[in-house]
N, C-alpha and C. Protein backbone atom coordinates (compact mmCIF):
# COMPACT_ATOMS: atom_id res chain seq x y z
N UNK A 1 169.06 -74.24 112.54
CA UNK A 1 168.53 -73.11 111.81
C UNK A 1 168.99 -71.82 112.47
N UNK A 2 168.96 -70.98 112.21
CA UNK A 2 169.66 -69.50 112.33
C UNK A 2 168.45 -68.56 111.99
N UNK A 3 168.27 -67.57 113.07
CA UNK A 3 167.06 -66.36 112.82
C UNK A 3 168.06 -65.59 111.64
N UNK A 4 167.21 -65.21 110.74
CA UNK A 4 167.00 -64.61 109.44
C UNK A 4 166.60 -62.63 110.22
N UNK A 5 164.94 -63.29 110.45
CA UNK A 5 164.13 -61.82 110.79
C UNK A 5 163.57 -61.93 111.89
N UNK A 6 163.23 -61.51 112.62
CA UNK A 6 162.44 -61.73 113.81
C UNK A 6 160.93 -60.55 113.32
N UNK A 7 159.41 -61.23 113.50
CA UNK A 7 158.78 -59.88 113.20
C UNK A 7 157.70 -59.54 114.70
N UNK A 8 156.95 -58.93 114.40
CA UNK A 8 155.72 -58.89 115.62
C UNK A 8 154.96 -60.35 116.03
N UNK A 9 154.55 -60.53 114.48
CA UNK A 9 153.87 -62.27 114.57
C UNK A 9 154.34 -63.63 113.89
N UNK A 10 155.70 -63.07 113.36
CA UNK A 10 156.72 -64.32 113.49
C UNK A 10 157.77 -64.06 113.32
N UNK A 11 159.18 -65.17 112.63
CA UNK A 11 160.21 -65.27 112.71
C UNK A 11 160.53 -65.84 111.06
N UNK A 12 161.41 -65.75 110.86
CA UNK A 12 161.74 -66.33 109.76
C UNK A 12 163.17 -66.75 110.07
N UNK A 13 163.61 -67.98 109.95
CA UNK A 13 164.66 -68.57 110.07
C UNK A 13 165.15 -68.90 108.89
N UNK A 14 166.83 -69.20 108.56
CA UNK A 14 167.13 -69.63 107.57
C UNK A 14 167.74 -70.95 107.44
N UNK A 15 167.50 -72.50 106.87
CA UNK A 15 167.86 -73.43 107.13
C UNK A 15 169.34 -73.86 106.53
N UNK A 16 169.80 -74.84 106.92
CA UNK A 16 171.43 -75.07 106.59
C UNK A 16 171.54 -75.23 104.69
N UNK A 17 170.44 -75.45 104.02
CA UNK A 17 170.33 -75.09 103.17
C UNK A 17 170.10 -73.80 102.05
N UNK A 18 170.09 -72.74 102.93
CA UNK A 18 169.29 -71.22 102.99
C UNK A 18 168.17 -71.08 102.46
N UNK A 19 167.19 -72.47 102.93
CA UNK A 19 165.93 -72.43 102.78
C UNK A 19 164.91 -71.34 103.99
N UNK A 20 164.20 -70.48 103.50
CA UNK A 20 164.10 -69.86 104.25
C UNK A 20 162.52 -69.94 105.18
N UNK A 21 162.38 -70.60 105.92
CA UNK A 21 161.19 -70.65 106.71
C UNK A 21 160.28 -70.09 108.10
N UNK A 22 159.04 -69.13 107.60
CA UNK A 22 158.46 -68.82 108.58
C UNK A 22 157.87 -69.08 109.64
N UNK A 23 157.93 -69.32 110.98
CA UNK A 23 157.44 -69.47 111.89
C UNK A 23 156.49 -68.62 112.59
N UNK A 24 155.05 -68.95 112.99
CA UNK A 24 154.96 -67.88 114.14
C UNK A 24 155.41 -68.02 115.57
N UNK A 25 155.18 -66.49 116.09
CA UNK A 25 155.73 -66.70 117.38
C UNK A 25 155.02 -66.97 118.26
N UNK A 26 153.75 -67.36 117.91
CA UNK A 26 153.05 -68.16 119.18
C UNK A 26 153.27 -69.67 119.23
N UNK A 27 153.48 -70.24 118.31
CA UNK A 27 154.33 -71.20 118.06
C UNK A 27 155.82 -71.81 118.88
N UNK A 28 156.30 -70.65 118.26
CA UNK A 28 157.98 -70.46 119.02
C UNK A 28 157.82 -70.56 120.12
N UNK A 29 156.79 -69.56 121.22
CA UNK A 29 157.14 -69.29 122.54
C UNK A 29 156.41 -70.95 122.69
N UNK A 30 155.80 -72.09 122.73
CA UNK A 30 156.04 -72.90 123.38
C UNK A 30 156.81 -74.05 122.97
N UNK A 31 157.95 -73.93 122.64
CA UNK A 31 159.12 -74.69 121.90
C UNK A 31 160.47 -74.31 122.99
N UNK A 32 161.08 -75.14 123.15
CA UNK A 32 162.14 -74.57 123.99
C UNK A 32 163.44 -74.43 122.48
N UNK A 33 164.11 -73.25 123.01
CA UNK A 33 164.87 -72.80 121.90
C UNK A 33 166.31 -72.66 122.07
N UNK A 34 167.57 -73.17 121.50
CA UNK A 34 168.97 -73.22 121.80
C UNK A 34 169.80 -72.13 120.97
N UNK A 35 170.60 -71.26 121.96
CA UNK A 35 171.34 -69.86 121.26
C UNK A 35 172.29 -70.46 121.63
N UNK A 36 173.02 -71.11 120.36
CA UNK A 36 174.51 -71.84 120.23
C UNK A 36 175.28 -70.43 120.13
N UNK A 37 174.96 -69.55 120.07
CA UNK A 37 175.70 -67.99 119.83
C UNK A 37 176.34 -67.47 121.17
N UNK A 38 175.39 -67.59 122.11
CA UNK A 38 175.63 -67.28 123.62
C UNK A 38 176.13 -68.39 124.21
N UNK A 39 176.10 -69.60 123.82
CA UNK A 39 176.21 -70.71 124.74
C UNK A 39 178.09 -70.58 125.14
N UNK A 40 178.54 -71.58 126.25
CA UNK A 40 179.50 -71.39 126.32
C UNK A 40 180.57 -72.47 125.40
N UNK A 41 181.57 -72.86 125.72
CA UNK A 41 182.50 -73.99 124.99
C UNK A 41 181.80 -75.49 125.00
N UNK A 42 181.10 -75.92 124.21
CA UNK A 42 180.39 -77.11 124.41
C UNK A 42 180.89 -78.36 124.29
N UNK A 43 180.32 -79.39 124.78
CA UNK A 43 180.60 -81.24 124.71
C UNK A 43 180.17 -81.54 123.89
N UNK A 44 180.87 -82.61 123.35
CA UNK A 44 180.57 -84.08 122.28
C UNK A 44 180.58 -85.04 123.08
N UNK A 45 179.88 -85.88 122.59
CA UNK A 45 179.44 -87.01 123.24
C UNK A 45 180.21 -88.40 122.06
N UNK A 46 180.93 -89.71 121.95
CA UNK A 46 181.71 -90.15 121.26
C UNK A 46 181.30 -91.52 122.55
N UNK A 47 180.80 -92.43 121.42
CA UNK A 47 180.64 -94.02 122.38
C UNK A 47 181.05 -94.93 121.00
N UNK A 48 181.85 -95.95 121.53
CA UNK A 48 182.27 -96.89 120.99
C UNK A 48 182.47 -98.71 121.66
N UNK A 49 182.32 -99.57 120.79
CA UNK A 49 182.61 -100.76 121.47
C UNK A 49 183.63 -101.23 121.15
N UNK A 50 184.40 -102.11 122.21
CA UNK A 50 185.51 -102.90 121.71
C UNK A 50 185.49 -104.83 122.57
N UNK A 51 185.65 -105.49 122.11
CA UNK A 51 185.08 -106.70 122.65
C UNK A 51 185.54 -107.10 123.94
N UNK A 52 185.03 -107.98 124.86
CA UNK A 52 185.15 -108.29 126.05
C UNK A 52 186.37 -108.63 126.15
N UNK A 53 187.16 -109.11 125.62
CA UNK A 53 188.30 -110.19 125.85
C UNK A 53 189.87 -109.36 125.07
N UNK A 54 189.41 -108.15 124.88
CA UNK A 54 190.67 -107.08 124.87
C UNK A 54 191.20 -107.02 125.91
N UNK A 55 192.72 -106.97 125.91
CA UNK A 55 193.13 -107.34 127.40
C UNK A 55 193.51 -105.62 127.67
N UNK A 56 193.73 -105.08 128.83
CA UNK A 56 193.23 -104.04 129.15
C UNK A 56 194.48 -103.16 128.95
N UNK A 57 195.45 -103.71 129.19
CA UNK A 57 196.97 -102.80 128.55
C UNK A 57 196.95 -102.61 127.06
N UNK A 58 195.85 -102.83 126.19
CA UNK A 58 195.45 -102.62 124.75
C UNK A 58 194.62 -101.14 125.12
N UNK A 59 193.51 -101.65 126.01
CA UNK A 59 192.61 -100.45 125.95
C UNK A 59 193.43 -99.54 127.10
N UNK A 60 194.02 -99.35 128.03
CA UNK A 60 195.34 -98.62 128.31
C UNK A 60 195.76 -97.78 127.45
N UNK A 61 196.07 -98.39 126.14
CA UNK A 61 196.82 -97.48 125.42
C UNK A 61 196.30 -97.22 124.55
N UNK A 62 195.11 -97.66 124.15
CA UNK A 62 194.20 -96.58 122.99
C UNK A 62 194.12 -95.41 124.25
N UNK A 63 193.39 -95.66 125.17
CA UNK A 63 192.82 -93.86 125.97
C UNK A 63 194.49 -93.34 125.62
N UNK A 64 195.23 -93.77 125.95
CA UNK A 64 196.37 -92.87 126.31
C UNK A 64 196.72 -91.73 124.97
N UNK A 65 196.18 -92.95 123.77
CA UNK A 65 196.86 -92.35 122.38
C UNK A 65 195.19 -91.16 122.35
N UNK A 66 194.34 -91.47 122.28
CA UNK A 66 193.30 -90.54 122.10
C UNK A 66 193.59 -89.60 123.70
N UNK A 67 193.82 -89.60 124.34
CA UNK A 67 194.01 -88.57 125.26
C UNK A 67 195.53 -87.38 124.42
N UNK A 68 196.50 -87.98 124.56
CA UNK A 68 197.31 -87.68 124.10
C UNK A 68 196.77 -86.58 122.46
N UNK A 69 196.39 -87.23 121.41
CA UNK A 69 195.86 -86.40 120.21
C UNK A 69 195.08 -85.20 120.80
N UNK A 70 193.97 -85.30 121.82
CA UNK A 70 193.17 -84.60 122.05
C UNK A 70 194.03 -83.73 123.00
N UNK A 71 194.74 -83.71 123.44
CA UNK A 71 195.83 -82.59 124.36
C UNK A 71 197.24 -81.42 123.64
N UNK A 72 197.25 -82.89 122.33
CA UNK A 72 198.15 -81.94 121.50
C UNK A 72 197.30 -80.87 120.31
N UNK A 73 195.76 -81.26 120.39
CA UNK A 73 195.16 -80.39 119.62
C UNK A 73 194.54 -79.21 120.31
N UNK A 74 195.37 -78.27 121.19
CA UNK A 74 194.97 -77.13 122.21
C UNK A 74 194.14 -76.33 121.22
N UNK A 75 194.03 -76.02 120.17
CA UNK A 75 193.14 -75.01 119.20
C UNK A 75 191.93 -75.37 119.15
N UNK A 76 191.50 -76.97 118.94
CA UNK A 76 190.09 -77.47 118.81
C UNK A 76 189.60 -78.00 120.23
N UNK A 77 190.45 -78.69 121.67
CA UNK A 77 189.96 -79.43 122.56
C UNK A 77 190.35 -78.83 123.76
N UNK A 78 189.66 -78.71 124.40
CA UNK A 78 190.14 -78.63 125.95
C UNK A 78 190.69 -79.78 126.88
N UNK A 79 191.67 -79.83 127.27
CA UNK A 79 192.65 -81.07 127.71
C UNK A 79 192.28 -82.14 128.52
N UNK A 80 192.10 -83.55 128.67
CA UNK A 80 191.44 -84.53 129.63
C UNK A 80 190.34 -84.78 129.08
N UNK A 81 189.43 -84.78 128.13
CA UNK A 81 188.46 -85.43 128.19
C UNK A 81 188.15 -86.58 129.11
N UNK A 82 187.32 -86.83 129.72
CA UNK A 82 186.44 -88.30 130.55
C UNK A 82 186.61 -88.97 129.66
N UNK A 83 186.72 -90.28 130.33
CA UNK A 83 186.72 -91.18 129.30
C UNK A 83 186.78 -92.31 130.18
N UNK A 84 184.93 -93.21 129.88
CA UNK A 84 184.55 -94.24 131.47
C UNK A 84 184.33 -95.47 130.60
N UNK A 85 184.56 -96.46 130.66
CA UNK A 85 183.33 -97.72 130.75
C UNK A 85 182.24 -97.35 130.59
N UNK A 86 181.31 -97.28 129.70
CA UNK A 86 179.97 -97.22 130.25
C UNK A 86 178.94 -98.37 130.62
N UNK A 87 179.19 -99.42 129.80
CA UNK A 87 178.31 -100.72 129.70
C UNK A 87 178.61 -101.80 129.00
N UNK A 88 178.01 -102.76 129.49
CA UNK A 88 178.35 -104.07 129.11
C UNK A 88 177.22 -104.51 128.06
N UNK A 89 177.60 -105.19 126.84
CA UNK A 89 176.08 -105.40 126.09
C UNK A 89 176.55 -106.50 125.39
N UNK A 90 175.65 -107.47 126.02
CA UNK A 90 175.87 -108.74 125.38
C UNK A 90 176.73 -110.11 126.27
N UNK A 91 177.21 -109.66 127.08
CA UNK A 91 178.39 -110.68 127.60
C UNK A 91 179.81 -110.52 126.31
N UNK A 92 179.58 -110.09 125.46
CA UNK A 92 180.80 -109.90 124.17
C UNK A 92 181.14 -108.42 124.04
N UNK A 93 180.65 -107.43 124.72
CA UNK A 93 181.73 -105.98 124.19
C UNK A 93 181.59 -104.71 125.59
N UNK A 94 182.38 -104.19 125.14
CA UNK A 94 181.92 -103.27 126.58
C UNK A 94 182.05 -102.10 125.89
N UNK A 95 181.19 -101.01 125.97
CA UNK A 95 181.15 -99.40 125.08
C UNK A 95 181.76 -98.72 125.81
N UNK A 96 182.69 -97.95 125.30
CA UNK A 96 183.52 -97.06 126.27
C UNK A 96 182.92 -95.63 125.83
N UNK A 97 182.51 -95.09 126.59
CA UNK A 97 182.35 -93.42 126.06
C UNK A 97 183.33 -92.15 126.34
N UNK A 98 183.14 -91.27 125.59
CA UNK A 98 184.11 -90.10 125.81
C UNK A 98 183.49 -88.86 125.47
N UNK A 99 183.67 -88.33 126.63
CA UNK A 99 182.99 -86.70 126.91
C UNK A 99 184.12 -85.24 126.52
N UNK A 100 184.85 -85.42 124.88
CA UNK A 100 185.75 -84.29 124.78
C UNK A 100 184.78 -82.64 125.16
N UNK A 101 185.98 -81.74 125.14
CA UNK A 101 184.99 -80.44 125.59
C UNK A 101 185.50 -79.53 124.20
N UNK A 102 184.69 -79.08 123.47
CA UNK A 102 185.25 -78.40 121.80
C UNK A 102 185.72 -76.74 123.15
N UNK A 103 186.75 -76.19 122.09
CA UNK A 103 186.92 -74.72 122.46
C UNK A 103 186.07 -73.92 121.63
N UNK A 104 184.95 -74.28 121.60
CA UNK A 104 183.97 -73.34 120.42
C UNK A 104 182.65 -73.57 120.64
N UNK A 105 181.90 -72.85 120.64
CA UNK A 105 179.98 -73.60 120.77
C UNK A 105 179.64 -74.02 119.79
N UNK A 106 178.56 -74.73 119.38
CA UNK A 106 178.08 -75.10 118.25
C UNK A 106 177.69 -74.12 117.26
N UNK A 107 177.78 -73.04 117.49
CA UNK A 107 177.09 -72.19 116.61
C UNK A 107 177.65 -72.67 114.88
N UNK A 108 178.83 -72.67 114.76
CA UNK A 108 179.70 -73.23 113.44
C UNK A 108 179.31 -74.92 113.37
N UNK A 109 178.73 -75.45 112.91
CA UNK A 109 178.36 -76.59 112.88
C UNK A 109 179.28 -77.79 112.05
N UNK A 110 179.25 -77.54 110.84
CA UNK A 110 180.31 -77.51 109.99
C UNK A 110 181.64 -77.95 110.60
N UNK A 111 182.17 -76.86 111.32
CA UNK A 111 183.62 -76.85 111.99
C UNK A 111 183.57 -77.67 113.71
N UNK A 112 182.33 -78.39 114.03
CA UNK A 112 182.18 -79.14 114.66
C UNK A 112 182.26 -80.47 114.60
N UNK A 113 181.69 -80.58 113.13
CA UNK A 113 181.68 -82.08 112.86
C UNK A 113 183.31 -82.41 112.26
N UNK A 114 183.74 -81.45 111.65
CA UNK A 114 184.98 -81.92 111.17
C UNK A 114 185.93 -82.20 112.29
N UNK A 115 185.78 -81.50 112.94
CA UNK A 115 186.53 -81.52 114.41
C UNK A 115 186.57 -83.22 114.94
N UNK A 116 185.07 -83.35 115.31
CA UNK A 116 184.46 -84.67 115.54
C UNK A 116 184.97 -85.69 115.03
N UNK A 117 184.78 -85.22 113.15
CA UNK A 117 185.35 -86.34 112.54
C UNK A 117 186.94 -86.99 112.26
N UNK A 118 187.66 -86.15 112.86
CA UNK A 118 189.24 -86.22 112.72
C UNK A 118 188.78 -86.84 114.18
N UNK A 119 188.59 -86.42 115.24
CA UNK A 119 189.21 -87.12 116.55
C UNK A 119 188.29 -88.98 116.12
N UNK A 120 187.26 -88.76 115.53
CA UNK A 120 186.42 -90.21 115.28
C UNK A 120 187.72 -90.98 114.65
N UNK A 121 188.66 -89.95 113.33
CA UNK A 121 189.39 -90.80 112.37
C UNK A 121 190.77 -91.08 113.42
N UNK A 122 190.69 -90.41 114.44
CA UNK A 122 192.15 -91.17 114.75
C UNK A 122 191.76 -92.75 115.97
N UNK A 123 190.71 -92.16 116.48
CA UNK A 123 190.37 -93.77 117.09
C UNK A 123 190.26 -94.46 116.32
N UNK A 124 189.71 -94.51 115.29
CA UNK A 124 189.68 -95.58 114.22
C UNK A 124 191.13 -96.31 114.15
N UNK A 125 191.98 -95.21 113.77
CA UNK A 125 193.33 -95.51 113.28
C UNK A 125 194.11 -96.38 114.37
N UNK A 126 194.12 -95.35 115.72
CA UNK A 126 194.41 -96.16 116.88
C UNK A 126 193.87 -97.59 116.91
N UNK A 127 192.67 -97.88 117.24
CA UNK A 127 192.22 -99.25 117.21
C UNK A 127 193.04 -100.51 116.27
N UNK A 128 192.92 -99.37 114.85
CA UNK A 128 193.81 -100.89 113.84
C UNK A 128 194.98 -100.89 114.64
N UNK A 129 195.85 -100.22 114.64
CA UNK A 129 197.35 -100.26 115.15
C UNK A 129 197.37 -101.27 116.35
N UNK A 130 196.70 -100.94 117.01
CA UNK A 130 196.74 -101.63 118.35
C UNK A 130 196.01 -102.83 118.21
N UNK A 131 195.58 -103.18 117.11
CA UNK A 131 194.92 -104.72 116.68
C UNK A 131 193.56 -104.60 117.57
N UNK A 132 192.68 -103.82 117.79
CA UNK A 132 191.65 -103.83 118.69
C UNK A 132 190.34 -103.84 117.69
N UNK A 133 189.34 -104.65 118.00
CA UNK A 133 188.60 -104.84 117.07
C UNK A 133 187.02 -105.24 118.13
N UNK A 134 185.81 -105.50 117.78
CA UNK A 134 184.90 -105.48 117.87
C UNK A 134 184.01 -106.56 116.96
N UNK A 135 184.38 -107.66 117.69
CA UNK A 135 183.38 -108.75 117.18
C UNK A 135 182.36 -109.69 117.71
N UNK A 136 181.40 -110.49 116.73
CA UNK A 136 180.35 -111.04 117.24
C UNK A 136 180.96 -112.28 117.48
N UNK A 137 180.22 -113.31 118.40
CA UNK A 137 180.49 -114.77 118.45
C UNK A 137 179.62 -115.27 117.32
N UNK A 138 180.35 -116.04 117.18
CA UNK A 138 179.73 -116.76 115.70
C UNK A 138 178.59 -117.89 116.28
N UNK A 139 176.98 -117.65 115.36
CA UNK A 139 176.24 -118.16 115.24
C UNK A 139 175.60 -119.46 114.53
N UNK A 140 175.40 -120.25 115.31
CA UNK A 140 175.16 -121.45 114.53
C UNK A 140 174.18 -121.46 113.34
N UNK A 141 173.99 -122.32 112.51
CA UNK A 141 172.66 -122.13 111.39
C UNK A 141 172.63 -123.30 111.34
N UNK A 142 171.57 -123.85 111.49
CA UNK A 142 171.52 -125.64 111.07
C UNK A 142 170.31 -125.47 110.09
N UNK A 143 170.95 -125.85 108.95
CA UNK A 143 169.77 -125.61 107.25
C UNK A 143 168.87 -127.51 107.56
N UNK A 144 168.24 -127.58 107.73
CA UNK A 144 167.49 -128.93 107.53
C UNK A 144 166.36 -128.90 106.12
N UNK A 145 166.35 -129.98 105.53
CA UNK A 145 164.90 -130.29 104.39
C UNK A 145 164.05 -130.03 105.20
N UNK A 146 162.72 -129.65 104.57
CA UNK A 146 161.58 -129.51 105.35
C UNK A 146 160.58 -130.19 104.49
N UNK A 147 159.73 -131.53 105.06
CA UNK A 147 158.68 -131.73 104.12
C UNK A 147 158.04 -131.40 102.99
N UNK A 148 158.11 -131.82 101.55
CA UNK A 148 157.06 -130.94 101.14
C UNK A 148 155.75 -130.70 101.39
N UNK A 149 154.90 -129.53 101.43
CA UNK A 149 153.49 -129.92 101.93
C UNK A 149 152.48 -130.57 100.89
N UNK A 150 151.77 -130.72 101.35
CA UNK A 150 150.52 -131.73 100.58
C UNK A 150 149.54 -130.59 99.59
N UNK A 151 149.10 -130.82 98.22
CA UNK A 151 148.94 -129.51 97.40
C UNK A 151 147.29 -129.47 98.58
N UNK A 152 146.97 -128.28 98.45
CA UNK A 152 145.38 -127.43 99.33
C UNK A 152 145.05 -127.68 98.81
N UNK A 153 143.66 -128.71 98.67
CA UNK A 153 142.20 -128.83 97.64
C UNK A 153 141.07 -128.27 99.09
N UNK A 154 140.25 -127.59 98.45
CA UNK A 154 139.55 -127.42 98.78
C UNK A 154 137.88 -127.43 98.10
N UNK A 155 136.89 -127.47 98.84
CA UNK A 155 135.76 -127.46 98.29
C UNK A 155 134.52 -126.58 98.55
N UNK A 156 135.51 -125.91 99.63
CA UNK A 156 134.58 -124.45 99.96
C UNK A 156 134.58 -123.28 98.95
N UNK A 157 133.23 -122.94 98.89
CA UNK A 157 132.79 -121.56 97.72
C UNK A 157 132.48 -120.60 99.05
N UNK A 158 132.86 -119.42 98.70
CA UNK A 158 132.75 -118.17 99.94
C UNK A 158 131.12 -117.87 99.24
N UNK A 159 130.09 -118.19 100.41
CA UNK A 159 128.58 -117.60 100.20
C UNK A 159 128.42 -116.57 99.02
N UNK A 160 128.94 -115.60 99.21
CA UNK A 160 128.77 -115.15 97.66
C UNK A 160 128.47 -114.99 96.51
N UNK A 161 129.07 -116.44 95.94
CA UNK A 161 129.62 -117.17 94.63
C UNK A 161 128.74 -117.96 94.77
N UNK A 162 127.77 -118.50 95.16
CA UNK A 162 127.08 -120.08 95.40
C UNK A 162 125.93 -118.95 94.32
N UNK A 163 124.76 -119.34 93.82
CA UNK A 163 123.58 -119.20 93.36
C UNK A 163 122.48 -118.88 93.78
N UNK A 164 121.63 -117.96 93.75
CA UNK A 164 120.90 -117.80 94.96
C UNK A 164 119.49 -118.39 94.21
N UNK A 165 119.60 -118.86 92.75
CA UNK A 165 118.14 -119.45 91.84
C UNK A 165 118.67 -120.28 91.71
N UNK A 166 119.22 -121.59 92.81
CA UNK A 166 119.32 -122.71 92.79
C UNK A 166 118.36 -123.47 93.15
């Protein structure tokens, strides 16, 4: 949301919709509040899995190709992103994360995600090329008959229902 007005006893913000909503400011002051306006060149955060048994001169050369995109795009990225192992989940995949740095704060939101979403679309792309994929071990199902059950007779009346001028 984006301040609109600021007044004595509130604020009015305008939402990504230019819905426009009042706040007060006694409210506000105990909210912690983010000025993407002032802030400096900010991080994305980007985690992905790829399965245990990728042999590592595959994942070698995805970082290299996503390092590489992200170095030739000097207008949107700042050069080197991190890029670690983070965890193991499952005994079947390991999530690799990546910490790019945008040349812009969030204030443009819009022109963040698109950003985002092109570097998301070329790992994608990378991965097919390089045959790298992300799968489950296959689960057994054993379907068995199950008895039919025996039909419920019963002969209980819930107190209620019984007669009380019996």
């Amino acid at each position: 949301m984006i301040v609109e007005e600021m007044n004595i006893l509130n604020t009015v913000f305008l939402r990504y919709d230019n819905q426009k909503i009042v706040y007060p400011n006694s409210l506000l002051g105990t909210k912690p509040i983010a000025n993407y306006y002032r802030s400096p060149d900010m991080q994305d955060a980007i985690e992905f899995f790829v399965h245990i048994a990728t042999p590592h001169e595959k994942i070698t050369a995805l970082k290299q190709r996503i390092l590489s995109y992200v170095d030739n795009k000097k207008d949107h990225w700042h050069p080197s992103p991190m890029m670690v192992f983070r965890d193991m989940c499952g005994l079947n995949s390991v999530k690799i994360a990546m910490w790019p740095t945008h040349k812009m704060n969030h204030q443009d939101m819009g022109e963040r995600f698109v950003r985002r979403g092109q570097l998301l679309e070329e790992i994608s792309r990378s991965c097919r090329e390089l045959d790298i994929e992300y799968r489950l071990y296959p689960l057994n199902i054993n379907v068995k008959s199950i008895p039919p059950a025996a039909p419920i007779t019963s002969d209980r009346i819930p107190l209620s229902w019984t007669q009380r001028n019996a």
